[in-house]
PDB file of N, CA and C in Angstrom:
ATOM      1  N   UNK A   1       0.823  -1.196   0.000  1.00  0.00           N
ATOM      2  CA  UNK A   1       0.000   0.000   0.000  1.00  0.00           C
ATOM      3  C   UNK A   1       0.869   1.263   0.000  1.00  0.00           C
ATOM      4  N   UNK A   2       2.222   1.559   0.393  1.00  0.00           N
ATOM      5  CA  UNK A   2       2.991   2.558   1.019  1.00  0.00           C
ATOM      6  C   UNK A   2       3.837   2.856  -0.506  1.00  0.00           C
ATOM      7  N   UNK A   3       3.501   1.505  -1.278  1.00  0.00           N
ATOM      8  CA  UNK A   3       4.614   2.117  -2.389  1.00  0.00           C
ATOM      9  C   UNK A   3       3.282   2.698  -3.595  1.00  0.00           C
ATOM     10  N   UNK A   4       1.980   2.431  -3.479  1.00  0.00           N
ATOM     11  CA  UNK A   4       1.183   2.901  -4.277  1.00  0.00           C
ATOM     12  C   UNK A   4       1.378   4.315  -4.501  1.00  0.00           C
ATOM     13  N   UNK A   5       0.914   4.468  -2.785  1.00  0.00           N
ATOM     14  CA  UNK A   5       0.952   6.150  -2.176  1.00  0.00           C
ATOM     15  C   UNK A   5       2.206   6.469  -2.759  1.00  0.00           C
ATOM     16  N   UNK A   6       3.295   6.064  -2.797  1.00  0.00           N
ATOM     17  CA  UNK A   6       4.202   6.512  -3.102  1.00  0.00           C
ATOM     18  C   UNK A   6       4.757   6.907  -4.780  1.00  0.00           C
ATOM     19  N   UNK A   7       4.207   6.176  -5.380  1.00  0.00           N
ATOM     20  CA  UNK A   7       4.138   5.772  -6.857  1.00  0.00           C
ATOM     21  C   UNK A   7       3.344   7.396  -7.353  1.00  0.00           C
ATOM     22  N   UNK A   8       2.332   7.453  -6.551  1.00  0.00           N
ATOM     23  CA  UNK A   8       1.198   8.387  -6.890  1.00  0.00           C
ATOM     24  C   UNK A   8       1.636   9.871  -6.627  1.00  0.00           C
ATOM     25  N   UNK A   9       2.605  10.189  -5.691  1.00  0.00           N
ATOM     26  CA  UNK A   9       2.876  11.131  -5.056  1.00  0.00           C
ATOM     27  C   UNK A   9       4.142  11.473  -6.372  1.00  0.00           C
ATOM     28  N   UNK A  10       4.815  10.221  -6.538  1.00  0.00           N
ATOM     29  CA  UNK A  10       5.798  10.523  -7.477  1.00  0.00           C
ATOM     30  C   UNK A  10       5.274  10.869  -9.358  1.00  0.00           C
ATOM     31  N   UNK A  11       4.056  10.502  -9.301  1.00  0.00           N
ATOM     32  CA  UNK A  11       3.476  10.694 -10.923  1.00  0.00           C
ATOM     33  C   UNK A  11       3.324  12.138 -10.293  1.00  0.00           C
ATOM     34  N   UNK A  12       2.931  12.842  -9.882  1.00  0.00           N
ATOM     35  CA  UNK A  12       2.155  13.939  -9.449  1.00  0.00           C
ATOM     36  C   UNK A  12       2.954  14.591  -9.237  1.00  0.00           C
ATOM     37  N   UNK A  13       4.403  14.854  -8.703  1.00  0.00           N
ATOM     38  CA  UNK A  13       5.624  15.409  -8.729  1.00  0.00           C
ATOM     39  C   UNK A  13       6.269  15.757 -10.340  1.00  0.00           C
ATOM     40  N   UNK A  14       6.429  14.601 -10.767  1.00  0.00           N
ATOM     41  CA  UNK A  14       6.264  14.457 -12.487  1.00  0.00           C
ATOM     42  C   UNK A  14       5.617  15.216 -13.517  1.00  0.00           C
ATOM     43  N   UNK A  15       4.446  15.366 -13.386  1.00  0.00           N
ATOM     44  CA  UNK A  15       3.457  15.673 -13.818  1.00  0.00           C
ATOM     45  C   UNK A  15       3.760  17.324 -13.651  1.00  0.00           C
ATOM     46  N   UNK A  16       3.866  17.558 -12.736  1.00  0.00           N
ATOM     47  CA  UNK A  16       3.999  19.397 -12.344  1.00  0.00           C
ATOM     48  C   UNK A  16       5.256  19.823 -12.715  1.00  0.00           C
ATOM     49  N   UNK A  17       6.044  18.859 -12.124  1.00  0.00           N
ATOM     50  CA  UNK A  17       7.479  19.631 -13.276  1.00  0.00           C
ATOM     51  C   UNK A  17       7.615  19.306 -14.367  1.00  0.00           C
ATOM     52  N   UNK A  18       7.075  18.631 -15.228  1.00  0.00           N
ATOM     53  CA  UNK A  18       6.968  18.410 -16.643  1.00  0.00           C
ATOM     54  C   UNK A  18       6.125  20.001 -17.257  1.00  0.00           C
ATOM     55  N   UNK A  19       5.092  20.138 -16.392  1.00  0.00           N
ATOM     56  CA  UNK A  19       4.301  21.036 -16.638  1.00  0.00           C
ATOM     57  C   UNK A  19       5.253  22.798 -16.732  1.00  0.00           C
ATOM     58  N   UNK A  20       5.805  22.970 -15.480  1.00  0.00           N
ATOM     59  CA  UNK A  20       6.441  24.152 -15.253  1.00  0.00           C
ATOM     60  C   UNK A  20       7.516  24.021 -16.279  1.00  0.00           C
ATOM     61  N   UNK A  21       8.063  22.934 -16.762  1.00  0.00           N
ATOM     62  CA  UNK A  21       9.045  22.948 -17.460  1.00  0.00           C
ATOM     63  C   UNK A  21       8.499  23.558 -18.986  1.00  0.00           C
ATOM     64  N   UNK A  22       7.901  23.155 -19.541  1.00  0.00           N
ATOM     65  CA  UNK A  22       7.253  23.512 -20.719  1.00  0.00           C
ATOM     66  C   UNK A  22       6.759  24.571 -20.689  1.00  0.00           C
ATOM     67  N   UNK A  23       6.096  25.151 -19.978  1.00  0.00           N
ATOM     68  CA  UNK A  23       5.934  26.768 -19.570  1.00  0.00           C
ATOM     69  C   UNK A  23       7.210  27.770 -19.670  1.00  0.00           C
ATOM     70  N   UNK A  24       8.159  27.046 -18.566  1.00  0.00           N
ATOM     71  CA  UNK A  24       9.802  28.099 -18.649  1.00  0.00           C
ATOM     72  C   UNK A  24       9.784  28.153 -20.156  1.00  0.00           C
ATOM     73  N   UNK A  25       9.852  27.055 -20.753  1.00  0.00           N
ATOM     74  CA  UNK A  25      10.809  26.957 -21.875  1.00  0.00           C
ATOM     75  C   UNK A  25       9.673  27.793 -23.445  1.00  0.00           C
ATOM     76  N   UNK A  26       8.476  27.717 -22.981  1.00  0.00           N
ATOM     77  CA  UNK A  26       7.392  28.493 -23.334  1.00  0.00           C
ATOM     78  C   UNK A  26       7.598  30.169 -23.705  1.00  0.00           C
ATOM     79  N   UNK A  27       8.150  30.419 -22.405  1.00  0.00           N
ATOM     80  CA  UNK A  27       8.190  31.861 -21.904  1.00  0.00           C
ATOM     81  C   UNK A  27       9.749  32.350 -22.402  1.00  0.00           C
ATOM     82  N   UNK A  28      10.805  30.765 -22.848  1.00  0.00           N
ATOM     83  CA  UNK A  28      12.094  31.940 -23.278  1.00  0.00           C
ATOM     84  C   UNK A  28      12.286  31.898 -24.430  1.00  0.00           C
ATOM     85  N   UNK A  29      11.358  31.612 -25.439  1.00  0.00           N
ATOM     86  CA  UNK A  29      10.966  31.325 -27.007  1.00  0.00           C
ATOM     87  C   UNK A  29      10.774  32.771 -27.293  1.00  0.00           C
ATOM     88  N   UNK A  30      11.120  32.928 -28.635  1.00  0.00           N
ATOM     89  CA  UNK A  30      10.536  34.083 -29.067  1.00  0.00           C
ATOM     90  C   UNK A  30       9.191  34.462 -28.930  1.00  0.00           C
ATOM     91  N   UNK A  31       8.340  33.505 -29.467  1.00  0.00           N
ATOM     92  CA  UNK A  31       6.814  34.089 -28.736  1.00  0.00           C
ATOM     93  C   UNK A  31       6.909  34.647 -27.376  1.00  0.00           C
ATOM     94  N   UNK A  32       7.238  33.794 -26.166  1.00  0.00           N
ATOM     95  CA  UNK A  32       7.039  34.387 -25.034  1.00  0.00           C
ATOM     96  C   UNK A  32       7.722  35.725 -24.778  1.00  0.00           C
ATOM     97  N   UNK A  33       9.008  36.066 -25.301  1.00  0.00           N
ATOM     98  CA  UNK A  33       9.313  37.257 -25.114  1.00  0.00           C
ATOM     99  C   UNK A  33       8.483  38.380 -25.956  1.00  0.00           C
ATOM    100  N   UNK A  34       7.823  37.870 -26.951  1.00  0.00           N
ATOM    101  CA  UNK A  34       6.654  38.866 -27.577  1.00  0.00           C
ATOM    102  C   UNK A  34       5.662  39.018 -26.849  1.00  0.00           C
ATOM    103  N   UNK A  35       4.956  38.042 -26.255  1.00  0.00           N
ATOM    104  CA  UNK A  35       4.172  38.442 -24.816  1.00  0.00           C
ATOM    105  C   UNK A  35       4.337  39.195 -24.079  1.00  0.00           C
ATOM    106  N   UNK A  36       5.536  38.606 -23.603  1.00  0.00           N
ATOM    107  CA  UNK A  36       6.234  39.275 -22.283  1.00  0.00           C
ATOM    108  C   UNK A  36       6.095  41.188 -22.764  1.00  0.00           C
ATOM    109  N   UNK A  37       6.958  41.584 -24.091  1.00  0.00           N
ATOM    110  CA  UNK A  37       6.728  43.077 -24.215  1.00  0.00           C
ATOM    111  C   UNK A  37       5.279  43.486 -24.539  1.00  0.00           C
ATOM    112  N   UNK A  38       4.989  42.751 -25.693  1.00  0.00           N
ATOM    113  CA  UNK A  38       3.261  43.432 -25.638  1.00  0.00           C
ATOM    114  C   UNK A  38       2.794  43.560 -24.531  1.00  0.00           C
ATOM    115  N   UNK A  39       2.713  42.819 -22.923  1.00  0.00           N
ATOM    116  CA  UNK A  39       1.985  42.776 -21.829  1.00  0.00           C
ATOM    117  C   UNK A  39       2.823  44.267 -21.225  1.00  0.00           C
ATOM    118  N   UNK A  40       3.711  44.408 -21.940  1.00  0.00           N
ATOM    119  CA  UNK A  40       4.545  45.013 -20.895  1.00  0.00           C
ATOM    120  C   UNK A  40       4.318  46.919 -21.564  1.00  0.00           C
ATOM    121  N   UNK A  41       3.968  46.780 -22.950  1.00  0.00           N
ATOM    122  CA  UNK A  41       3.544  48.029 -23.732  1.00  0.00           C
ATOM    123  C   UNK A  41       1.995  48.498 -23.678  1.00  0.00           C
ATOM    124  N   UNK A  42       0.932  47.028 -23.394  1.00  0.00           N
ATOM    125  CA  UNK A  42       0.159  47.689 -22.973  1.00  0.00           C
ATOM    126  C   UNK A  42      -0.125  48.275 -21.900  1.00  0.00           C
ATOM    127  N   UNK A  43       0.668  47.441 -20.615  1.00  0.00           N
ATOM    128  CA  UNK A  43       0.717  48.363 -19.704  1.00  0.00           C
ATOM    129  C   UNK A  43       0.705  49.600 -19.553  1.00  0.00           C
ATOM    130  N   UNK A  44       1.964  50.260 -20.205  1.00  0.00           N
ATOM    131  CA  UNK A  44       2.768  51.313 -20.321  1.00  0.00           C
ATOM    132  C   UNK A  44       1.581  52.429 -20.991  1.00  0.00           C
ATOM    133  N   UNK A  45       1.052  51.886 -22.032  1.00  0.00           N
ATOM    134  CA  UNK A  45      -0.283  52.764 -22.566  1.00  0.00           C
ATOM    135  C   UNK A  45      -1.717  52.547 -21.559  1.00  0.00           C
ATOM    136  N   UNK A  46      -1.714  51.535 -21.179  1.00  0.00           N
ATOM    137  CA  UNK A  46      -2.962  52.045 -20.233  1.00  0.00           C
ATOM    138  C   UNK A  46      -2.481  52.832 -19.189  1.00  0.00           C
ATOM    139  N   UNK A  47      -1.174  53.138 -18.808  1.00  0.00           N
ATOM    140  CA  UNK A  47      -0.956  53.793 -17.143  1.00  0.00           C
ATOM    141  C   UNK A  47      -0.485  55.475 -18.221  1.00  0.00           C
ATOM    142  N   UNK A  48      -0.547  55.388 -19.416  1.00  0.00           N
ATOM    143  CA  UNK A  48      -0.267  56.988 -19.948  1.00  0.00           C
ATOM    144  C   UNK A  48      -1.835  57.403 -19.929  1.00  0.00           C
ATOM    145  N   UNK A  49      -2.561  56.446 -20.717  1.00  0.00           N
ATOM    146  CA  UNK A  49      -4.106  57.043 -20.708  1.00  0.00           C
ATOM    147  C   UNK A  49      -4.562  57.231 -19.237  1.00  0.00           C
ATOM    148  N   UNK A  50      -4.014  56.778 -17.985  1.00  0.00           N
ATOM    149  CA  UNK A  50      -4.968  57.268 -16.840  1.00  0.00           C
ATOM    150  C   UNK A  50      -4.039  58.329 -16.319  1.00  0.00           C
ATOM    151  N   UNK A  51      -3.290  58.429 -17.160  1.00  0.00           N
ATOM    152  CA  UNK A  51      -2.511  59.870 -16.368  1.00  0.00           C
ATOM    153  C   UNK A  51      -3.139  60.507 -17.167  1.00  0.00           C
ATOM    154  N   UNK A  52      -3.427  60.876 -18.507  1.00  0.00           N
ATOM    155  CA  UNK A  52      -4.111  62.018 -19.345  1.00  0.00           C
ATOM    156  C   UNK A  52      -5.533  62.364 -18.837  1.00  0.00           C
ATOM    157  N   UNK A  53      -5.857  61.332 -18.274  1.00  0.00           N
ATOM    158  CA  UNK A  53      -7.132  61.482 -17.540  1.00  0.00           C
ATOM    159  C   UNK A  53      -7.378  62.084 -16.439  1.00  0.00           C
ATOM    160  N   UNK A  54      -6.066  61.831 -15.594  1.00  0.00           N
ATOM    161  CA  UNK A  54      -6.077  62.747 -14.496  1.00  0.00           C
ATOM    162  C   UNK A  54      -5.844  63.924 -14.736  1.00  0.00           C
ATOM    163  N   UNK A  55      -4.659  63.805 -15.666  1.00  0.00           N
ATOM    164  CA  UNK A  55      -4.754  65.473 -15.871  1.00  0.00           C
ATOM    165  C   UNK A  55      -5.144  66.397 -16.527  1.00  0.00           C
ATOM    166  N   UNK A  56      -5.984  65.578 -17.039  1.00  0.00           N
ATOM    167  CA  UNK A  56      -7.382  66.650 -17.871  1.00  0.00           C
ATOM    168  C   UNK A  56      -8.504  66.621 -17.068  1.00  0.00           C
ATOM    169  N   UNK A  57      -8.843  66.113 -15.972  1.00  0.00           N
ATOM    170  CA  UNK A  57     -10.053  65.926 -14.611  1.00  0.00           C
ATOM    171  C   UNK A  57      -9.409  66.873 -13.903  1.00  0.00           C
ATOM    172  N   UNK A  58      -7.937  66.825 -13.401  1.00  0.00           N
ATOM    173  CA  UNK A  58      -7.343  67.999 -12.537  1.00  0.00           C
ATOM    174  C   UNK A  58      -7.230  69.554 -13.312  1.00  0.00           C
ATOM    175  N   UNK A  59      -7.141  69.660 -14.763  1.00  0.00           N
ATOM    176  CA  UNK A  59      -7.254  70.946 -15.470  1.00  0.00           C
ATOM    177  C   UNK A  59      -8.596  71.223 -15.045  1.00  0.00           C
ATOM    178  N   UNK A  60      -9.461  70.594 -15.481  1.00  0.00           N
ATOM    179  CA  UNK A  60     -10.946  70.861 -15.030  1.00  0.00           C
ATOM    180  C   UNK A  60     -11.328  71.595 -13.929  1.00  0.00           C
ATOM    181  N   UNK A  61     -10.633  71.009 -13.060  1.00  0.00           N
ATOM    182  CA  UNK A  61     -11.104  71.306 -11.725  1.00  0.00           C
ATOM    183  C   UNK A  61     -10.741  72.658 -11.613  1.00  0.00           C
ATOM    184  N   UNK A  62      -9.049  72.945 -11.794  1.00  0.00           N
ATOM    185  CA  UNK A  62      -8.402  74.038 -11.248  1.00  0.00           C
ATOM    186  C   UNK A  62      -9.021  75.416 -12.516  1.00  0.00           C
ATOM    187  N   UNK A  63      -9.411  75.045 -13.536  1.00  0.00           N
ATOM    188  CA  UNK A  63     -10.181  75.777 -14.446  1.00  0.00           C
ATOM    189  C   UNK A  63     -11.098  76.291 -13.749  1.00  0.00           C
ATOM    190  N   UNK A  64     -12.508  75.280 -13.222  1.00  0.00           N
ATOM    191  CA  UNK A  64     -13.752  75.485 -12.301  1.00  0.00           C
ATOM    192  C   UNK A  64     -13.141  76.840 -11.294  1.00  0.00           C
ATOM    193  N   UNK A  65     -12.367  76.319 -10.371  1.00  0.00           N
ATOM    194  CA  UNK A  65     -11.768  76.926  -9.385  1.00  0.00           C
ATOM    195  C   UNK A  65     -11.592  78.308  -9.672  1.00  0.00           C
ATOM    196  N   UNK A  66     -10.574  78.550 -10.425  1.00  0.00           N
ATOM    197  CA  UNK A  66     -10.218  79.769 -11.117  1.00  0.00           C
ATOM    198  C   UNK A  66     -11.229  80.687 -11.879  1.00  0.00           C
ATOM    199  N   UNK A  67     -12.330  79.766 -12.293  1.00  0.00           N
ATOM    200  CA  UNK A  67     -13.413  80.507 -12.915  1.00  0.00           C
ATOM    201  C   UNK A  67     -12.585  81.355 -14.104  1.00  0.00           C
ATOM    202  N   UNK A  68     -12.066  80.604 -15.062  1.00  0.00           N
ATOM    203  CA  UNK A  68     -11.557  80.685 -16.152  1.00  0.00           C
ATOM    204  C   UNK A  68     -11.750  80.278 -17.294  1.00  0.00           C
ATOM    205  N   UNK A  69     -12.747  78.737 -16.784  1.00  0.00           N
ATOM    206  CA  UNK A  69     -13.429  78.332 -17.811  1.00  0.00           C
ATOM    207  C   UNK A  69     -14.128  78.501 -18.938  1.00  0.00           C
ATOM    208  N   UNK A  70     -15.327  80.119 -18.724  1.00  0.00           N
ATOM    209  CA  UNK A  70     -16.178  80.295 -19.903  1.00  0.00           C
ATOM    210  C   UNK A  70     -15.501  81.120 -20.661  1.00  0.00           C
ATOM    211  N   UNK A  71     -13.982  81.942 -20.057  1.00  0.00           N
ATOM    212  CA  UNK A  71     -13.393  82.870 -21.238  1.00  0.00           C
ATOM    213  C   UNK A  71     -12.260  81.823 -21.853  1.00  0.00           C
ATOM    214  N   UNK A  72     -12.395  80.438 -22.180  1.00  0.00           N
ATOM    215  CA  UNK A  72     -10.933  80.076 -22.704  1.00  0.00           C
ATOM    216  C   UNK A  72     -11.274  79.961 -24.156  1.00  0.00           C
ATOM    217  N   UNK A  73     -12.641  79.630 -24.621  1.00  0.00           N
ATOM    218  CA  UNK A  73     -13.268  78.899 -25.699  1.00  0.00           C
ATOM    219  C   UNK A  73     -13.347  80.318 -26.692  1.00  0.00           C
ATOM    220  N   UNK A  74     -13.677  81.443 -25.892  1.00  0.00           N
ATOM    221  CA  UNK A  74     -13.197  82.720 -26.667  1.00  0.00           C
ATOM    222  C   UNK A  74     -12.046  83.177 -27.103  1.00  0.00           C
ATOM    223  N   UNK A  75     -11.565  83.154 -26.050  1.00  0.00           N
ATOM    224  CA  UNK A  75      -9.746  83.198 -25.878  1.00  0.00           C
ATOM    225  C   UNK A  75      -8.946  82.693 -27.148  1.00  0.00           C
ATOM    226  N   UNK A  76      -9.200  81.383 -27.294  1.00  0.00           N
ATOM    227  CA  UNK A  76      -8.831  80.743 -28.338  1.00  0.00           C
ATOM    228  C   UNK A  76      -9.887  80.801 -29.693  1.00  0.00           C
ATOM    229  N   UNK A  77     -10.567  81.217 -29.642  1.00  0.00           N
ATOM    230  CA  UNK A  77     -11.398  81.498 -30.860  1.00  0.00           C
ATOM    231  C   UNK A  77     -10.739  82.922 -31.718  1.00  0.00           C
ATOM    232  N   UNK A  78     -10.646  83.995 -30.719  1.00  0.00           N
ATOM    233  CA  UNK A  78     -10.279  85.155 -31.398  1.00  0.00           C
ATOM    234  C   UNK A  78      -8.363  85.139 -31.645  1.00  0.00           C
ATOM    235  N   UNK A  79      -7.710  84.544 -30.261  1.00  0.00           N
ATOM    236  CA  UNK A  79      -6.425  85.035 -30.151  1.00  0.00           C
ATOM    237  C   UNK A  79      -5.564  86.121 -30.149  1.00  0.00           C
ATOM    238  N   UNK A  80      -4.449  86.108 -29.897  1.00  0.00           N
ATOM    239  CA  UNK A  80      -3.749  87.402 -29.335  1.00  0.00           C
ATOM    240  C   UNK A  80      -3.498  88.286 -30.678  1.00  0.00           C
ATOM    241  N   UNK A  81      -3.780  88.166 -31.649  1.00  0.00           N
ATOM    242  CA  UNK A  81      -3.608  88.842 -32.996  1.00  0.00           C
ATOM    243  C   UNK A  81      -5.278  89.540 -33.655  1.00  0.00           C
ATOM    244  N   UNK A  82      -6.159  88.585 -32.968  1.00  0.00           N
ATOM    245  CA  UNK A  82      -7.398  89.002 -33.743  1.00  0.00           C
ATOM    246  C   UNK A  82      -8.201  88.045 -33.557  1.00  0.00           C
ATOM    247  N   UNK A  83      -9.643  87.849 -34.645  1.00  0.00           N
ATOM    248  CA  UNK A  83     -10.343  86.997 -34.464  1.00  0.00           C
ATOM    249  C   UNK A  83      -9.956  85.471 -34.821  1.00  0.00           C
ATOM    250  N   UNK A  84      -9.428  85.671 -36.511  1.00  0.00           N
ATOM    251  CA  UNK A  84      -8.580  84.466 -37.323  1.00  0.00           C
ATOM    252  C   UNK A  84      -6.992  84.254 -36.830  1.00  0.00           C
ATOM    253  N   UNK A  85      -7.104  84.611 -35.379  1.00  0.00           N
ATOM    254  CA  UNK A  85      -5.363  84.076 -35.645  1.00  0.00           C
ATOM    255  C   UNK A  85      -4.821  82.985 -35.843  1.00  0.00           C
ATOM    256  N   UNK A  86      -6.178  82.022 -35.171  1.00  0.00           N
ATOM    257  CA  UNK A  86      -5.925  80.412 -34.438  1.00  0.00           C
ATOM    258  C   UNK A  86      -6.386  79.532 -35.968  1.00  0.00           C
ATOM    259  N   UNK A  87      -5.749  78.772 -36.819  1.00  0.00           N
ATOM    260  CA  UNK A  87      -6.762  78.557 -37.660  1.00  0.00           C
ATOM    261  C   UNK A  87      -6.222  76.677 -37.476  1.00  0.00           C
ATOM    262  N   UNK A  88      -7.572  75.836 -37.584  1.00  0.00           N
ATOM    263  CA  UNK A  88      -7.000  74.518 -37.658  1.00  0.00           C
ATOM    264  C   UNK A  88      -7.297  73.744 -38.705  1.00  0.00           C
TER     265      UNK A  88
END
């Protein structure tokens, strides 16, 4: 009975490092290092988009604050030259 348990414990030891092994060797393939950067670029663009977010929510605010807000849309409509200075 002790070498069953034992037999079983040893497939199952087997089994998981066979497993992790094929994974490592998964991950140092060229694919996996293409993973590895895509995971690592989208990161990098989702943590730029929540900074643009903050700091267009924090312009907002300090705009509100300042009560600067309803003259900017003029501001930039006419510009420091005239009405047409700004053209896009």
């Amino acid at each position: 009975m002790n070498r069953i348990i034992w037999m079983g414990i040893g497939v199952a030891i087997g089994v998981i490092a066979f497993r992790k092994i094929t994974e490592a060797q998964s991950n140092l393939g060229p694919e996996g290092l293409n993973r590895a950067v895509g995971r690592l670029a989208d990161g990098l663009y989702d943590f730029a988009d929540a900074v643009r977010e903050g700091m267009t929510e924090r312009e907002t605010e300090l705009r509100s604050a300042l009560g600067i807000d309803a003259g900017l849309e003029q501001t930039i409509a006419k510009g420091p030259m005239g009405r047409d200075a700004v053209r896009r």
